[in-house]
Protein backbone atom coordinates (compact mmCIF):
# COMPACT_ATOMS: atom_id res chain seq x y z
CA UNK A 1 -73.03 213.61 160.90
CA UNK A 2 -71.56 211.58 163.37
CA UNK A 3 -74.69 209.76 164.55
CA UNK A 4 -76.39 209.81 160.93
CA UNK A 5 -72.86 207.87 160.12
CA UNK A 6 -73.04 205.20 162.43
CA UNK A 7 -76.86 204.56 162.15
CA UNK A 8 -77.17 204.76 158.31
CA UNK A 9 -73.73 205.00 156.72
CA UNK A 10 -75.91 204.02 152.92
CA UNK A 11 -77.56 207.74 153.40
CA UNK A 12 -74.43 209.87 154.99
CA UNK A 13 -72.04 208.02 151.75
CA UNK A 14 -74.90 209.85 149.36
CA UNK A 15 -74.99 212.77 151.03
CA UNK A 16 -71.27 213.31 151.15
CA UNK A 17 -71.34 212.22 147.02
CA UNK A 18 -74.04 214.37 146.30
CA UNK A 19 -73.12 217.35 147.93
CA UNK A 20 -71.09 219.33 145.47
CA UNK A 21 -70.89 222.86 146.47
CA UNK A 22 -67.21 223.25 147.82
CA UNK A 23 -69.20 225.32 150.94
CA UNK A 24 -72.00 222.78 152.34
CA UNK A 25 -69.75 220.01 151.42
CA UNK A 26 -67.23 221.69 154.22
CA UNK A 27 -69.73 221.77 156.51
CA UNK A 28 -70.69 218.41 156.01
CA UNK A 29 -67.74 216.96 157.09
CA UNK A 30 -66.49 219.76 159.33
CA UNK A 31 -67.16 217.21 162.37
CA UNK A 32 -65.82 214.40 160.86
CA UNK A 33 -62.32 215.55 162.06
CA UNK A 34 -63.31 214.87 165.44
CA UNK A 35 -65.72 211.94 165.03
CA UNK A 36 -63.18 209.67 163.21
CA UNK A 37 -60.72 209.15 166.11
CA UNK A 38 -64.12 208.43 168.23
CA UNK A 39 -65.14 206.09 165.74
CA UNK A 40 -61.92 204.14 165.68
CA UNK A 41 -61.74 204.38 169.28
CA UNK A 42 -65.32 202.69 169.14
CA UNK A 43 -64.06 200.05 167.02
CA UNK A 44 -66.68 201.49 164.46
CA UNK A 45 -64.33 199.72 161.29
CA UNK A 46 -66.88 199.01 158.82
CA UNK A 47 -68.18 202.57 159.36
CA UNK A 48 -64.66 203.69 158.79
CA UNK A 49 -63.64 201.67 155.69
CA UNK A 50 -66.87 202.99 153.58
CA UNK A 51 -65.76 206.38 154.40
CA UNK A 52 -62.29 205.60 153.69
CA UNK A 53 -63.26 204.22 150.36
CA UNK A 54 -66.14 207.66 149.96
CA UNK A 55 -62.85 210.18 150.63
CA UNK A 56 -60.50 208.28 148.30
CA UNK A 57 -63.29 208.71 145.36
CA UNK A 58 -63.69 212.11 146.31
CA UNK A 59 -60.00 212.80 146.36
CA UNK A 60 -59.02 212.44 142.70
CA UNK A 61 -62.29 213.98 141.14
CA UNK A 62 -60.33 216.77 140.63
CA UNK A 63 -57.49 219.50 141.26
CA UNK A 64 -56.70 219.79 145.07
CA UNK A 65 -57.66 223.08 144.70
CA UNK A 66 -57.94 225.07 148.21
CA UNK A 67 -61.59 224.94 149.17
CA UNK A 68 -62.30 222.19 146.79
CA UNK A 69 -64.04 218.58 147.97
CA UNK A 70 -61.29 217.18 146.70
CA UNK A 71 -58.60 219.41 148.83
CA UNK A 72 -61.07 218.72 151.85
CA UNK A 73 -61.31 215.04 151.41
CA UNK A 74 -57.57 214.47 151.06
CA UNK A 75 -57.38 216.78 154.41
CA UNK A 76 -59.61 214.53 156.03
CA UNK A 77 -58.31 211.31 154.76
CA UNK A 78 -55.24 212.17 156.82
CA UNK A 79 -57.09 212.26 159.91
CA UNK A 80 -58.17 209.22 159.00
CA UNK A 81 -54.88 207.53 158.53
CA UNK A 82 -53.42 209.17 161.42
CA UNK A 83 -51.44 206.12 163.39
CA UNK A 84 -52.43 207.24 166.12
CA UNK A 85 -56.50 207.17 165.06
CA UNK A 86 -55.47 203.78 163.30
CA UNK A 87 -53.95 202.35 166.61
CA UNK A 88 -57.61 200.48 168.08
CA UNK A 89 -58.13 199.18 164.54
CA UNK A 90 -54.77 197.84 164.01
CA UNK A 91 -55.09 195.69 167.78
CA UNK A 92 -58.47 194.54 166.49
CA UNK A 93 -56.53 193.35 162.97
CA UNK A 94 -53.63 191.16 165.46
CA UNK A 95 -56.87 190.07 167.53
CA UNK A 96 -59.06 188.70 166.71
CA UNK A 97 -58.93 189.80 163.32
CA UNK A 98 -61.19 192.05 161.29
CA UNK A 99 -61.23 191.93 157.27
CA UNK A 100 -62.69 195.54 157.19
CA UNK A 101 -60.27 196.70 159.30
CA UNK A 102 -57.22 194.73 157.49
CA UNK A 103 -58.89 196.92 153.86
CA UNK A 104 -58.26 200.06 156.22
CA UNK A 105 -54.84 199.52 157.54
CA UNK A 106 -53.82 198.35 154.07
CA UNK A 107 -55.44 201.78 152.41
CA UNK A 108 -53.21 203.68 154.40
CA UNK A 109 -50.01 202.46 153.27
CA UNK A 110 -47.32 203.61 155.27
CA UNK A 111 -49.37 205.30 157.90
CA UNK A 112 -51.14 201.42 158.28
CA UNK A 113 -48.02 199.77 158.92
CA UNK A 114 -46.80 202.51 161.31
CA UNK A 115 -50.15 201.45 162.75
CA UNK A 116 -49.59 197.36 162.74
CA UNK A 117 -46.33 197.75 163.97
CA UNK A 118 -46.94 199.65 166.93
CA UNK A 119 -49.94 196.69 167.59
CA UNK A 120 -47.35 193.80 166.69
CA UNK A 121 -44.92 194.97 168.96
CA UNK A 122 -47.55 195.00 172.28
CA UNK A 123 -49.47 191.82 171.11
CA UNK A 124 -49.54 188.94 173.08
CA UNK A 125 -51.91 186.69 171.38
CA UNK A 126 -50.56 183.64 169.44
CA UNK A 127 -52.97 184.67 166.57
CA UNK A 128 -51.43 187.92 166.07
CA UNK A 129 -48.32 186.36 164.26
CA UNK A 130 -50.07 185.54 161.30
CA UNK A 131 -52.37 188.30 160.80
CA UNK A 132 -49.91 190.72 161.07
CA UNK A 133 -47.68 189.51 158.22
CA UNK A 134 -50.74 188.60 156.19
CA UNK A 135 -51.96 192.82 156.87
CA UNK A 136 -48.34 194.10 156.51
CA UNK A 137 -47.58 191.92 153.73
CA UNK A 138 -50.56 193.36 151.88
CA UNK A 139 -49.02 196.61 152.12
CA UNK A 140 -46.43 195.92 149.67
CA UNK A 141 -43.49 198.14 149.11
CA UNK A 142 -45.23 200.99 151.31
CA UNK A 143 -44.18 199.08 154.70
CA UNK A 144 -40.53 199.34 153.51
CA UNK A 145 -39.98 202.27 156.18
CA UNK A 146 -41.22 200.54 158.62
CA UNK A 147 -39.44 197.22 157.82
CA UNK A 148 -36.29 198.71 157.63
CA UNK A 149 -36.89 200.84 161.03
CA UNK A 150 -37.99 197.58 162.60
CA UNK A 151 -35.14 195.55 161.73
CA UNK A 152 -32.52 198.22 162.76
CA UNK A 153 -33.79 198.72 165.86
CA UNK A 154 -34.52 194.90 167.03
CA UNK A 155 -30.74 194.13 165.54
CA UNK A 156 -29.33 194.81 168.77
CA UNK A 157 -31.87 194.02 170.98
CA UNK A 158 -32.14 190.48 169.78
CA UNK A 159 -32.33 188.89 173.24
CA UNK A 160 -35.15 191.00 174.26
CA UNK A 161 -38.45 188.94 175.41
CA UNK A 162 -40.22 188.35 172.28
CA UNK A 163 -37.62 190.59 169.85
CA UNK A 164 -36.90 187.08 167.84
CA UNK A 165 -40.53 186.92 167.12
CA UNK A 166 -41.23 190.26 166.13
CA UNK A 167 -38.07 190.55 163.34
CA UNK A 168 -39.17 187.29 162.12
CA UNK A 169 -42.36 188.24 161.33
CA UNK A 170 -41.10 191.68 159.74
CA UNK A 171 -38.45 189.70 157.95
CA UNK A 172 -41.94 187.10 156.49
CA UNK A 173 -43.71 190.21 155.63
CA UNK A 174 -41.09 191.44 153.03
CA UNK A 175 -42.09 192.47 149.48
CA UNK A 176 -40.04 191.67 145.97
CA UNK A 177 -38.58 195.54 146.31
CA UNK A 178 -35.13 195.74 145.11
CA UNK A 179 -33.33 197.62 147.83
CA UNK A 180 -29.09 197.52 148.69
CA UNK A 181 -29.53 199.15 151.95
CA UNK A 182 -32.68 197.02 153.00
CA UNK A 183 -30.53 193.78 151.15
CA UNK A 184 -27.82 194.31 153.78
CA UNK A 185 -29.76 194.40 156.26
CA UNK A 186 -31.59 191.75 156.24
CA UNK A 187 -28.21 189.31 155.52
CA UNK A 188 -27.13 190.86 159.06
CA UNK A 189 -29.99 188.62 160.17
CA UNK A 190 -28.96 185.68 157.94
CA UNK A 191 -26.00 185.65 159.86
CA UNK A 192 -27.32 185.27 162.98
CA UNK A 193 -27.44 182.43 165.65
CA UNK A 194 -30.93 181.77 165.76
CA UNK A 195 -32.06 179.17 163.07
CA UNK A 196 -35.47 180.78 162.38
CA UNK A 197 -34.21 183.82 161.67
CA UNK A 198 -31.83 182.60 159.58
CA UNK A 199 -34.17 180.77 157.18
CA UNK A 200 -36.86 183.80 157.23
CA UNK A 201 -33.58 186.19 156.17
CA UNK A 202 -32.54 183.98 153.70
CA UNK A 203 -35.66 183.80 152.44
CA UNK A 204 -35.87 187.30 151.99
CA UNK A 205 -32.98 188.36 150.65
CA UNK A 206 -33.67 187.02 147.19
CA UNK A 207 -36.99 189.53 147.54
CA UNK A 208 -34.20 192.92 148.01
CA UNK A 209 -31.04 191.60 146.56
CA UNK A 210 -32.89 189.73 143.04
């Protein structure tokens, strides 16, 4: 499957749909579990995203029944959004961008901005700023977690090379979720003594405390 994947994705996408006994449909994808991570790791995103977007079909055509193809593709659709298999897709998001890869990261909702994160926070490039708060921002209320563990662990470490940079961006990439904790948080940073964090808190806060 692996090679028939990344030479005609098309056929393998109508095999995997067509396949409807719960047995040969498990065999189909048995060595998908293993090829994913290699695919990511190949910076195969396209590849990914179309069977990203195969699974999720698959997923709600019925009961997650054990032994089902709708049990097996939720099973393997958290392979797929593993962080850790995310990781080489979300550095290829920060740089130099990839709008297949930015559909991925943003599919996997919490487990995407784990993923961005963990990029944003190793990034050197410039460029990265942007696209991260563009990918994470697309998210939506599914990167709360990973706003809020963001923010309370850069809150002290605010003089840190590059710290500044990353909360601001977190702070810019804040969805209209109303949220006390989150609210209080982020007017921490409004109180600050660096003017650009200021604004992007105060900017936020309406977003958690409207």
């Amino acid at each position: 499957p692996r090679s028939e994947l990344v030479s005609d994705p098309s056929a393998f996408m109508r095999r995997l749909v067509g396949t409807t006994e719960p047995r040969q449909f498990a065999e189909l994808i048995a060595p998908l579990e293993t090829a994913i991570p290699e695919l990511a790791q190949g910076q195969q995103v396209e590849t990914l995203w179309r069977l990203a977007s195969t699974l999720d079909m698959l997923a709600t055509e019925g009961p997650e029944v054990p032994g089902s193809r709708a049990a097996a593709s939720k099973a393997l659709l958290r392979v797929l959004h593993d962080p850790n298999t995310l990781a080489p897709v979300a550095t290829r998001v920060l740089s130099p961008g990839d709008s297949a890869g930015e559909r991925l990261i943003t599919s996997a909702g919490p487990f995407g901005a784990h993923a961005l994160y963990s990029a944003r926070v190793r990034a050197t490039d410039p460029e990265s700023r942007p696209r991260f708060v563009k990918a994470l921002s697309a998210i939506g209320a599914a990167a709360m977690p990973v706003l809020r563990g963001g923010l309370e662990r850069l809150s002290d470490r605010l003089n840190s090379p590059g710290a500044q940079q990353v909360a601001e961006d977190l702070l810019m990439s804040m969805p209209p979720f109303r949220d006390e904790a989150m609210g209080s948080l982020v007017a921490s940073y409004a109180r600050t003594n660096f003017p650009y964090l200021t604004r992007a808190a105060v900017t936020a806060l309406p977003l958690v405390w409207g």
